[in-house]
N, C-alpha and C. Protein backbone atom coordinates (compact mmCIF):
# COMPACT_ATOMS: atom_id res chain seq x y z
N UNK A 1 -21.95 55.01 -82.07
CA UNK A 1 -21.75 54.74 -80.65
C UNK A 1 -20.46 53.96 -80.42
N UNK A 2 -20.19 52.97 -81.15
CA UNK A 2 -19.22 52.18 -81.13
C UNK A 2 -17.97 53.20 -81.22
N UNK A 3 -18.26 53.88 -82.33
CA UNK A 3 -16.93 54.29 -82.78
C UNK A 3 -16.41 55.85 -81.93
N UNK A 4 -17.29 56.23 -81.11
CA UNK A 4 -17.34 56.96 -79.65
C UNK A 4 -16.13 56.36 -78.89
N UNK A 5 -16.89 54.85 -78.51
CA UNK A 5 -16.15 53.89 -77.38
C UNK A 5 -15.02 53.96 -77.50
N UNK A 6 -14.69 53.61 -78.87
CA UNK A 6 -13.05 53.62 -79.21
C UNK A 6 -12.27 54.47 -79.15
N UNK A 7 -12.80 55.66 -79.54
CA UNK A 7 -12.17 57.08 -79.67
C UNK A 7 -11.73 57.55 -77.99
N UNK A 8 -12.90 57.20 -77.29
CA UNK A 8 -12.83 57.57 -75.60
C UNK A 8 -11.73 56.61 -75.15
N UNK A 9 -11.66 55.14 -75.50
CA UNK A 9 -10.63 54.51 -74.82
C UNK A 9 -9.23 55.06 -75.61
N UNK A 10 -9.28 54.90 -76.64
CA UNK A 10 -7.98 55.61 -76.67
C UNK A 10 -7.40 56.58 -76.28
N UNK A 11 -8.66 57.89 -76.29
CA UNK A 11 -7.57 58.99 -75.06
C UNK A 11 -7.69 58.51 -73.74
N UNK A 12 -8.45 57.96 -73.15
CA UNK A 12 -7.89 57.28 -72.17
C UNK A 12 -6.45 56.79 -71.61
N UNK A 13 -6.53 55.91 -72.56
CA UNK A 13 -4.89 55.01 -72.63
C UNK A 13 -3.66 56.00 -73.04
N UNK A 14 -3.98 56.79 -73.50
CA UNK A 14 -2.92 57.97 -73.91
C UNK A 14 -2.76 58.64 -72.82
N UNK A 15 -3.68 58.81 -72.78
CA UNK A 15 -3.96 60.08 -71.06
C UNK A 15 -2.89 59.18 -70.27
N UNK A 16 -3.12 58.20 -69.89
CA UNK A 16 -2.60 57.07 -69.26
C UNK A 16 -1.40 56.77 -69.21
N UNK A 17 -0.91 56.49 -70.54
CA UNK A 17 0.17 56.52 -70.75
C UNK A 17 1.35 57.46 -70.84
N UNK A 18 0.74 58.90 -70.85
CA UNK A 18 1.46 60.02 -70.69
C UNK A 18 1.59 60.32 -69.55
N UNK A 19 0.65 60.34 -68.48
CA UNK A 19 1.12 60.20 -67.12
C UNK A 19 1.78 59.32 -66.25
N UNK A 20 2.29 58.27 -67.10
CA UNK A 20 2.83 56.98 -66.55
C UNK A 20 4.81 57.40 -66.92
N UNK A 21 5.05 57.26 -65.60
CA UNK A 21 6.65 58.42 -65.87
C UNK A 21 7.62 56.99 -65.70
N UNK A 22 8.62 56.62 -66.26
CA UNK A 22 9.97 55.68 -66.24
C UNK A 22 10.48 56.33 -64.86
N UNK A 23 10.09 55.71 -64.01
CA UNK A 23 11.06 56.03 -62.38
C UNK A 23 12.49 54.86 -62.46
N UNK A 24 13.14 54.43 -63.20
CA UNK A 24 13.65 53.79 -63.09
C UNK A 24 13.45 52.80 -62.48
N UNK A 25 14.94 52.15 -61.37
CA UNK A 25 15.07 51.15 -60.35
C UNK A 25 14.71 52.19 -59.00
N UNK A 26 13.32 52.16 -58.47
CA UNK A 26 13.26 52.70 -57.12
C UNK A 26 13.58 52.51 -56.18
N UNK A 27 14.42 51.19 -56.36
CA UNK A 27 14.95 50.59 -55.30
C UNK A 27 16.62 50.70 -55.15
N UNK A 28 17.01 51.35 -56.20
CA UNK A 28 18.25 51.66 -56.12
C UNK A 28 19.34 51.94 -55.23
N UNK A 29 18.98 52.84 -54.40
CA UNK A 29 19.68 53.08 -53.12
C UNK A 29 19.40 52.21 -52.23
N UNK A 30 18.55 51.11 -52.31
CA UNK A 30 18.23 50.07 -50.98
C UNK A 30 18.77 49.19 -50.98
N UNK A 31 19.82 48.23 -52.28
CA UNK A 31 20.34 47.39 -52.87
C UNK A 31 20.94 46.80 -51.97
N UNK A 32 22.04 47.88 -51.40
CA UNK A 32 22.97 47.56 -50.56
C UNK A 32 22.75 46.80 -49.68
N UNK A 33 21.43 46.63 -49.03
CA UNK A 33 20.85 46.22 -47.54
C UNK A 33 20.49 44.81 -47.84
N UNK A 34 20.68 44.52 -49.35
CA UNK A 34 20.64 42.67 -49.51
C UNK A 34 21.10 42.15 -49.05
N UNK A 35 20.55 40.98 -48.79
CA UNK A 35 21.68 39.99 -47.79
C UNK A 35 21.09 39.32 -46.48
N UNK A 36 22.31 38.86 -46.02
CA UNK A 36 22.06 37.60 -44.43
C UNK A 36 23.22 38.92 -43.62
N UNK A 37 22.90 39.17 -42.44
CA UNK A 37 23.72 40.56 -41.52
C UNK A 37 23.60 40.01 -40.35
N UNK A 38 24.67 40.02 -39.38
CA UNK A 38 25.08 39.68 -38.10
C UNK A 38 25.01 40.80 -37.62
N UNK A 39 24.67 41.55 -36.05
CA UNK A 39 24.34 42.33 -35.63
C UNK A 39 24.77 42.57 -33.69
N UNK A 40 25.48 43.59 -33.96
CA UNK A 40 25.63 43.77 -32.14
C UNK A 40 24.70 45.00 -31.83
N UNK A 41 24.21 44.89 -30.90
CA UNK A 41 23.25 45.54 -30.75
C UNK A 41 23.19 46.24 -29.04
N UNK A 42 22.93 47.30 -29.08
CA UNK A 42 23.27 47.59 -27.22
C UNK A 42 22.18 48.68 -27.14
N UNK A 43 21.46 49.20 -25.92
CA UNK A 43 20.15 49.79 -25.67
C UNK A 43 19.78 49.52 -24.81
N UNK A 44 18.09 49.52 -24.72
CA UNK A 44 17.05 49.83 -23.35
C UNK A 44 16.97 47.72 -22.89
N UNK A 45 17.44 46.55 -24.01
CA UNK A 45 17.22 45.94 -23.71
C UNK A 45 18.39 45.09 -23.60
N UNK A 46 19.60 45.67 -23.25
CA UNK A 46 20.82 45.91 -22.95
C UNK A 46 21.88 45.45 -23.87
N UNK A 47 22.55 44.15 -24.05
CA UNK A 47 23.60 43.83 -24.96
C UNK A 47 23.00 42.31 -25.80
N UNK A 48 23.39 42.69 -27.02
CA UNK A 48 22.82 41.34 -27.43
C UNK A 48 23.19 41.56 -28.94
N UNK A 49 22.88 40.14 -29.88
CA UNK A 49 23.53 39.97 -31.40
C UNK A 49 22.13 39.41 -31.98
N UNK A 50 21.81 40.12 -32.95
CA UNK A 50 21.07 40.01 -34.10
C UNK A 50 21.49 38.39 -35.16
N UNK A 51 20.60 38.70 -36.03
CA UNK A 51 20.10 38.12 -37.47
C UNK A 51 19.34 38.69 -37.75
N UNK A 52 19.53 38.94 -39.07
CA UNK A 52 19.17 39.80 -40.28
C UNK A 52 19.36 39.03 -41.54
N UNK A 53 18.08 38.61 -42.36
CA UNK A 53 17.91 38.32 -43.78
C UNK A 53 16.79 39.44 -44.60
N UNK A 54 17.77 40.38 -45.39
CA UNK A 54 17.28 40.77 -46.24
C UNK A 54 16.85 40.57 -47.80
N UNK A 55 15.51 40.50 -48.57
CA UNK A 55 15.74 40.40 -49.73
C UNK A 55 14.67 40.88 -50.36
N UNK A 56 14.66 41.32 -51.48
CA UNK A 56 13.25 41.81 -52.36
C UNK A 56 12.76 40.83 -52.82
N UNK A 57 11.16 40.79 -52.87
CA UNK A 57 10.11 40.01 -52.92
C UNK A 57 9.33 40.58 -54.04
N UNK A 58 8.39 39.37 -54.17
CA UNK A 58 7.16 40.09 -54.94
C UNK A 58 7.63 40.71 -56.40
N UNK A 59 8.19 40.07 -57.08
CA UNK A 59 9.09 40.76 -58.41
C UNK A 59 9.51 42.04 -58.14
N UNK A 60 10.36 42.23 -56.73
CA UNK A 60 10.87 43.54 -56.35
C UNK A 60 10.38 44.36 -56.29
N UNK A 61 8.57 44.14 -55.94
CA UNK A 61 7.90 45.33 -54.98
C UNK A 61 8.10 45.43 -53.93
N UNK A 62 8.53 44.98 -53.03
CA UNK A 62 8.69 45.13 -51.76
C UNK A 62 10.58 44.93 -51.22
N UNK A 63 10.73 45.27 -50.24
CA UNK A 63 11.67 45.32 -49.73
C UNK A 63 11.17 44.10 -48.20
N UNK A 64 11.89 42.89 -48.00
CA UNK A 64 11.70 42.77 -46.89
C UNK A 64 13.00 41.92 -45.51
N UNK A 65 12.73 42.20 -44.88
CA UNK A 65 13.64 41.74 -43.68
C UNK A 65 12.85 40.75 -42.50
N UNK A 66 13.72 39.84 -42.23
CA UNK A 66 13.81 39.25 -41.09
C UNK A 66 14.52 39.16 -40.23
N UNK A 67 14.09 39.89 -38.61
CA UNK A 67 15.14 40.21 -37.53
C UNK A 67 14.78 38.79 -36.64
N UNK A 68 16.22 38.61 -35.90
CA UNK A 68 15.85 38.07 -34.60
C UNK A 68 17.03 38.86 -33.55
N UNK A 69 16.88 39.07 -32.78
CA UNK A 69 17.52 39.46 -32.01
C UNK A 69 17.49 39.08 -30.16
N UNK A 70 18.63 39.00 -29.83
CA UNK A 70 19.09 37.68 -28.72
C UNK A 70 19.48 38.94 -27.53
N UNK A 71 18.76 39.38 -26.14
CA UNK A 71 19.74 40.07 -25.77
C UNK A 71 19.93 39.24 -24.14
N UNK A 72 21.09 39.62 -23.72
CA UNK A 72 21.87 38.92 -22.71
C UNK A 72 21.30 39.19 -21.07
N UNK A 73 20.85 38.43 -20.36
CA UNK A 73 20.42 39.01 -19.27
C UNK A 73 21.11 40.11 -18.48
N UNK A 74 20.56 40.94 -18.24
CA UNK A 74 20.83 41.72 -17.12
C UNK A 74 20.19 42.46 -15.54
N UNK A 75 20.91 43.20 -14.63
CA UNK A 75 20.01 43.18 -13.32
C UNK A 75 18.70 43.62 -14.19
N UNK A 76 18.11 44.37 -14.89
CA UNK A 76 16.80 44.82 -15.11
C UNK A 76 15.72 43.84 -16.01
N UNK A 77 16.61 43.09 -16.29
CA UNK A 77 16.32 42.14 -17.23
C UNK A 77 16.33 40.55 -17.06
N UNK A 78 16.53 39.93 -16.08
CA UNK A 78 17.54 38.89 -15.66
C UNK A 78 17.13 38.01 -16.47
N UNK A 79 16.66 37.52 -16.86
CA UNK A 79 15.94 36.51 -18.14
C UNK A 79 16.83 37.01 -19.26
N UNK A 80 16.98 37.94 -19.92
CA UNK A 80 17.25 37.96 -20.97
C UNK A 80 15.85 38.32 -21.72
N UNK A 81 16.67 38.20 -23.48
CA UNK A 81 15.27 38.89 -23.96
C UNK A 81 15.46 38.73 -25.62
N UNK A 82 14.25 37.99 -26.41
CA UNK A 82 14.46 37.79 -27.40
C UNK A 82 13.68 38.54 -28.27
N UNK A 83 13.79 39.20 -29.68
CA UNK A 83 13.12 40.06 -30.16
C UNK A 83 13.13 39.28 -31.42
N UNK A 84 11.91 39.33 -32.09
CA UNK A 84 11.97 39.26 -33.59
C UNK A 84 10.96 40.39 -34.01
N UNK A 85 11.45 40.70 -35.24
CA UNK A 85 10.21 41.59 -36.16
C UNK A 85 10.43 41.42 -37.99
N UNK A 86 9.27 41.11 -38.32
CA UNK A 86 9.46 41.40 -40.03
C UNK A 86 9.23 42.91 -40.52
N UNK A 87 9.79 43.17 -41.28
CA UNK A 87 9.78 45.05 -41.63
C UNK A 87 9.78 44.64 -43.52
N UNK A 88 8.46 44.97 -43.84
CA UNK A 88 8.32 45.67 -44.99
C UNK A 88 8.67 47.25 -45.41
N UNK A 89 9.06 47.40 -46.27
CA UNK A 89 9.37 48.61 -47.15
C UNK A 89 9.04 48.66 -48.69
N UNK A 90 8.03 49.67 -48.31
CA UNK A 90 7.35 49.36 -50.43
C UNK A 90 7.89 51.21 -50.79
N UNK A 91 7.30 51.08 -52.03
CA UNK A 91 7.33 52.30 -52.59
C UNK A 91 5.69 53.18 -53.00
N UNK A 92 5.21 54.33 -52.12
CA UNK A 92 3.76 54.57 -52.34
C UNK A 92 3.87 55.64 -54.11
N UNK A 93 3.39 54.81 -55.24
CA UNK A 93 3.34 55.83 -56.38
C UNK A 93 2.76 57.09 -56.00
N UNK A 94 1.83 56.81 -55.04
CA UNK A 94 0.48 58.21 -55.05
C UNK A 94 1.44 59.01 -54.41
N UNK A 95 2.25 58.94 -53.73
CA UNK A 95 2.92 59.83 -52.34
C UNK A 95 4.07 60.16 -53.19
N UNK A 96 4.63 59.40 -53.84
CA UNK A 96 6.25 59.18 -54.14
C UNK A 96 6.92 59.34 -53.07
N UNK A 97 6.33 58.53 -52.12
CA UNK A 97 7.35 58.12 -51.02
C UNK A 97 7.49 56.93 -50.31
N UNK A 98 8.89 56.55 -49.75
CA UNK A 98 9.07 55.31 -49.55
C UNK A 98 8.25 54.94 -47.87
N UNK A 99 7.30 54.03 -47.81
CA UNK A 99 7.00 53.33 -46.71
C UNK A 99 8.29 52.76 -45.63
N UNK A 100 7.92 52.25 -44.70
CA UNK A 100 8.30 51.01 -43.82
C UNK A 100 7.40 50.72 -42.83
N UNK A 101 7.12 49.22 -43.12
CA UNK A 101 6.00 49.07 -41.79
C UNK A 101 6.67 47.60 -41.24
N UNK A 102 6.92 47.59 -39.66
CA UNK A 102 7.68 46.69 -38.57
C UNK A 102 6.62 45.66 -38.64
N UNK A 103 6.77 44.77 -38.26
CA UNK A 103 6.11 43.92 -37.09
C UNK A 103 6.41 43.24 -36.25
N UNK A 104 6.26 43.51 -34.47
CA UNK A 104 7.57 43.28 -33.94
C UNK A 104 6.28 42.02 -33.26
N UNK A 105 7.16 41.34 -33.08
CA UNK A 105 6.67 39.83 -31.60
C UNK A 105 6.00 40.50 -30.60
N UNK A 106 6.19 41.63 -29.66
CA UNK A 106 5.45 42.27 -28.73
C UNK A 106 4.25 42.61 -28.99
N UNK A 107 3.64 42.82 -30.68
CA UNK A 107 2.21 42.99 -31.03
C UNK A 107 2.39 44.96 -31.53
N UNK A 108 3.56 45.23 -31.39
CA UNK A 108 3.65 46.89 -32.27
C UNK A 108 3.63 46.67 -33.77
N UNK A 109 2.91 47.55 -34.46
CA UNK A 109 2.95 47.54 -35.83
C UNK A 109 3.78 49.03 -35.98
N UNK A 110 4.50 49.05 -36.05
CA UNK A 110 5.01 50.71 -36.99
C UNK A 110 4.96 51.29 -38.45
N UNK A 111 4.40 52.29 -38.80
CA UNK A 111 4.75 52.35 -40.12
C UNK A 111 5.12 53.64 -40.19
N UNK A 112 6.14 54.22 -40.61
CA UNK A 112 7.26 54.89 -41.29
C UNK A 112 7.15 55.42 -42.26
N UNK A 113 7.59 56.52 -43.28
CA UNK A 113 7.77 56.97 -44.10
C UNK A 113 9.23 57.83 -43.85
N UNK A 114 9.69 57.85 -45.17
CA UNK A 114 11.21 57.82 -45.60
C UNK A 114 10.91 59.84 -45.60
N UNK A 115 11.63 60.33 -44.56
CA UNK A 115 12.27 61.56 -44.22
C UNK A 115 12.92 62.03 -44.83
N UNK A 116 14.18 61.42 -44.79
CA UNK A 116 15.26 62.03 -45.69
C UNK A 116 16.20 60.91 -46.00
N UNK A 117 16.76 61.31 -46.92
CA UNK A 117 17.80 60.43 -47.37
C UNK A 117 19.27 61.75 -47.74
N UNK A 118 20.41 60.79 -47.12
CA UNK A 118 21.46 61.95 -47.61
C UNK A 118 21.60 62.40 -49.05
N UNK A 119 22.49 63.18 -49.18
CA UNK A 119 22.73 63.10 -50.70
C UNK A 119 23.71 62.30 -50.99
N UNK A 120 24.52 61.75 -50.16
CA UNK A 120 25.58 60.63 -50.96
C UNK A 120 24.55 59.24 -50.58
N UNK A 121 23.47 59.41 -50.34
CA UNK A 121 22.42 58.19 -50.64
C UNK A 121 22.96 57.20 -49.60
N UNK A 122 23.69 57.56 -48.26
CA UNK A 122 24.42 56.64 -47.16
C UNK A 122 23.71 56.46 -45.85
N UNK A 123 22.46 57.61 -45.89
CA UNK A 123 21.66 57.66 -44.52
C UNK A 123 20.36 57.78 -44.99
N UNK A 124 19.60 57.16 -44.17
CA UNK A 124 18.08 57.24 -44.57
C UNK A 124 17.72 57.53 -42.92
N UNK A 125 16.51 58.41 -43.24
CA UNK A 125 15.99 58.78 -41.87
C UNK A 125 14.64 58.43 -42.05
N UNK A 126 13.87 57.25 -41.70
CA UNK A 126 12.33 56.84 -41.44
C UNK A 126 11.46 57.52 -40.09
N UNK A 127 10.38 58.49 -39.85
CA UNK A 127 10.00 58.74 -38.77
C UNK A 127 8.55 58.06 -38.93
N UNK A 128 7.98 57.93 -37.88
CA UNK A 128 6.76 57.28 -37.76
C UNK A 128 5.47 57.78 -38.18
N UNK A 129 4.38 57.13 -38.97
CA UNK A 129 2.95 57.63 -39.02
C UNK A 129 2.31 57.70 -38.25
N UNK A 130 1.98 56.02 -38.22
CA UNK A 130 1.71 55.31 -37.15
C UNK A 130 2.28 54.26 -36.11
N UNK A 131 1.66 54.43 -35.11
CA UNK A 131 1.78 52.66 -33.88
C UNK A 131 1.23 52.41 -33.46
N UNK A 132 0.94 50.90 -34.41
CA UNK A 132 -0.45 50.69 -33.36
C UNK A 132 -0.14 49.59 -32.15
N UNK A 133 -1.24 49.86 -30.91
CA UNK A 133 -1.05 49.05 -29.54
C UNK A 133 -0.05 49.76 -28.94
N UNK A 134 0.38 51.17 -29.28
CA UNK A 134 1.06 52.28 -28.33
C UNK A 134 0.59 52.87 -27.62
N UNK A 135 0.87 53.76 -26.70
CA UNK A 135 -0.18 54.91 -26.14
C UNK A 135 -0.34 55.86 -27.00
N UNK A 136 -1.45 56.51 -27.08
CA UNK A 136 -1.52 57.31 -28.49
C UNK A 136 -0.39 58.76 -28.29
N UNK A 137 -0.07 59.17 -29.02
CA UNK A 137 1.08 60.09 -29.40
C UNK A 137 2.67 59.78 -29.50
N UNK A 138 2.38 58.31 -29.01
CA UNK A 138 4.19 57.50 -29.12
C UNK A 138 4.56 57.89 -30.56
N UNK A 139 5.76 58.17 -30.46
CA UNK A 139 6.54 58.03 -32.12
C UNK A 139 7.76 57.62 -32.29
N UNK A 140 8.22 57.20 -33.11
CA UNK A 140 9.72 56.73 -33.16
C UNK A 140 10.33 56.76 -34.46
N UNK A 141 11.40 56.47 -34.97
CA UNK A 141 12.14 56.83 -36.00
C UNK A 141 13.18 55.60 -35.97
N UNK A 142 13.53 55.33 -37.25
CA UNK A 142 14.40 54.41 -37.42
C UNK A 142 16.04 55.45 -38.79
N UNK A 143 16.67 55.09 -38.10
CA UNK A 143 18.23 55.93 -39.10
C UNK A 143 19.05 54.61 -39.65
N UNK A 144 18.99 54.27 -40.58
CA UNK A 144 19.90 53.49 -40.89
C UNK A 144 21.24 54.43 -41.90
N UNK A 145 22.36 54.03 -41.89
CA UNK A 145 23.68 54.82 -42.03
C UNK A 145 24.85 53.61 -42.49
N UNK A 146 25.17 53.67 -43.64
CA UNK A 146 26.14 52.67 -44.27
C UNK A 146 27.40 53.80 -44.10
N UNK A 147 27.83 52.53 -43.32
CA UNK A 147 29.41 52.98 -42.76
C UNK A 147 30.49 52.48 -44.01
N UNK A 148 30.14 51.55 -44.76
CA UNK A 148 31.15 51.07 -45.37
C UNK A 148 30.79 49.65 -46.33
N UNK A 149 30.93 49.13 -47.31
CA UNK A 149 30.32 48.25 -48.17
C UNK A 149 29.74 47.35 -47.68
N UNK A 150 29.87 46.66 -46.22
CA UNK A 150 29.93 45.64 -45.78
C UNK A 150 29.39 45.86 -44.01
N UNK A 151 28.49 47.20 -43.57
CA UNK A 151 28.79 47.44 -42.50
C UNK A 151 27.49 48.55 -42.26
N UNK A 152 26.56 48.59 -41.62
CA UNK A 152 25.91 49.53 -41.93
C UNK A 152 25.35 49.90 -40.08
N UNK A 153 24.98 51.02 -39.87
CA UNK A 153 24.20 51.11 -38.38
C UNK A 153 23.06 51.35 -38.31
N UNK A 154 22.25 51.28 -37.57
CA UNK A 154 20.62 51.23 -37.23
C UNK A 154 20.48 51.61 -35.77
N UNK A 155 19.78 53.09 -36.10
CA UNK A 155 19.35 53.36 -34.16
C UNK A 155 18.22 53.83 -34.80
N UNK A 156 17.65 53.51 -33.31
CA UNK A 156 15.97 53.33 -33.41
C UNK A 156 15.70 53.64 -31.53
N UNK A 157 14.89 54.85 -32.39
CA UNK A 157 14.92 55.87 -31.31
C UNK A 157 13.16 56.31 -30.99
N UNK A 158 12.91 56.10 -29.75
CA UNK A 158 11.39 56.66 -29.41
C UNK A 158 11.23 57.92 -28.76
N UNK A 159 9.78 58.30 -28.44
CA UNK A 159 9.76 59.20 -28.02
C UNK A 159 8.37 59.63 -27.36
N UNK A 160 8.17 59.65 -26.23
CA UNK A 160 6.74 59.74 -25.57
C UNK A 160 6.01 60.66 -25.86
N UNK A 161 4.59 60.64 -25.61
CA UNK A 161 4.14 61.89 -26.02
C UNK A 161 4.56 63.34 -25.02
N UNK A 162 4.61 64.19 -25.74
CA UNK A 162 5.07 65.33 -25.33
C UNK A 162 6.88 65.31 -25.04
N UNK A 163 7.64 64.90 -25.10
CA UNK A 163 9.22 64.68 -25.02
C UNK A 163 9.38 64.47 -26.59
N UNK A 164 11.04 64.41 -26.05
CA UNK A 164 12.09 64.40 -27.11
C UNK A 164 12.43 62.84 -28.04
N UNK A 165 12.76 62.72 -28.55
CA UNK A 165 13.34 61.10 -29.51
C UNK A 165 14.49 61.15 -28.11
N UNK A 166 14.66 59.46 -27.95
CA UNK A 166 15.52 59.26 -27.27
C UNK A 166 16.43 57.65 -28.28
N UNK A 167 17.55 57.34 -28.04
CA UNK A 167 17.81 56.18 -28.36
C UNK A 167 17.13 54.95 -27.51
N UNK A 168 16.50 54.45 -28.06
CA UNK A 168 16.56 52.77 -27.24
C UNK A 168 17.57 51.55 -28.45
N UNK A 169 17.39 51.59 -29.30
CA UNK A 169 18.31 50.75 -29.48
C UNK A 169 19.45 51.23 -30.83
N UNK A 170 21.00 50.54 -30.70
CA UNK A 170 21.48 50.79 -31.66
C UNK A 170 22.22 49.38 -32.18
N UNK A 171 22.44 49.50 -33.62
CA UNK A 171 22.84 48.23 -33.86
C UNK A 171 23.68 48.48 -34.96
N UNK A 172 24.83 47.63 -34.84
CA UNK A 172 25.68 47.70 -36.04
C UNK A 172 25.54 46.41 -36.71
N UNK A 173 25.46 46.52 -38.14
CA UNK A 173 25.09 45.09 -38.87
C UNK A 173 26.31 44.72 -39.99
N UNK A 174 26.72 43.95 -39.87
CA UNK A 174 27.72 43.34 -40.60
C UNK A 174 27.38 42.35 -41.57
N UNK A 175 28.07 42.07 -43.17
CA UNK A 175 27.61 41.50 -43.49
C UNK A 175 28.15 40.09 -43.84
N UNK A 176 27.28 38.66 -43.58
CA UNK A 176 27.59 37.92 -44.02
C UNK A 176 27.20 37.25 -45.50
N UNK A 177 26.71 37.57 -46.35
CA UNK A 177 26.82 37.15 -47.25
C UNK A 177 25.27 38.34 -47.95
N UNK A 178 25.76 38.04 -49.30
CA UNK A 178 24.93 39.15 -50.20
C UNK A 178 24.23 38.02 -51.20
């Protein structure tokens, strides 16, 4: 009986271990987005400048960010208008695909999955799973697009149920320090 047990755990662990594949650094193409990023930002909540601290967590399971964003009063707006959200980004083994889930101050949760990515690895296209505390069929998409070592853009675009993606916000992020 014993010597059953052993025999079974070892193909087990073999089994195991043969299906267990070297993905490298999965985070490879996300590298870039390390850092503290200054941000102009223009859209549905009109003109305004970001903060952005990016960094990997969790012995580099996760990807995460901290936004704040400042926007300037206007006639539709006259107050002005302050936004923050934390945005995780993991990697799902089961899916082999990359997550993103928001959490914005207004009480939206988004979560995302990674669309496409270019082939020079410079654009990522995130569209939505879920949102929750939306009206049901809302969706939205986030594009981030590295313009240049130090410089990257972000539009983030919704879309009601039954219509098209529209822009509400776009943002260019600059970087201050890596």
């Amino acid at each position: 009986m014993i010597l059953k047990t052993i025999i079974c755990f070892i193909g087990i662990t073999g089994l195991l271990l043969a299906q267990e594949k070297d993905t490298g650094d999965v985070w490879e193409h996300f590298r870039f987005f390390e850092g503290e990023w200054s941000g102009e930002e223009t859209g549905k909540a009109g003109i305004g400048k970001g903060e952005r601290t990016v960094e990997f967590i969790m012995q580099d399971k996760y990807l995460f960010y901290k936004n704040i964003s400042r926007f300037e009063p206007q006639e539709k707006n006259p107050k002005g208008e302050t936004h923050e959200d934390w945005t995780f980004f993991s990697y799902d083994n089961n899916r082999q695909a990359y997550i993103l889930r928001e959490f914005h101050s207004e009480g939206f949760v988004n979560q995302y999955i990674l669309d496409s990515l270019s082939e020079d690895n410079k654009t990522f296209i995130y569209t939505s799973e879920l949102i929750e505390n939306a009206p049901s069929g809302m969706r939205a998409r986030v594009t981030f697009s590295i313009l240049n070592e130090n410089k990257f853009r972000e539009i983030f675009e919704m879309a009601f149920p039954g219509k098209e993606f529209s822009i509400w916000l776009e943002n260019i992020w600059t970087r201050r320090y890596k």
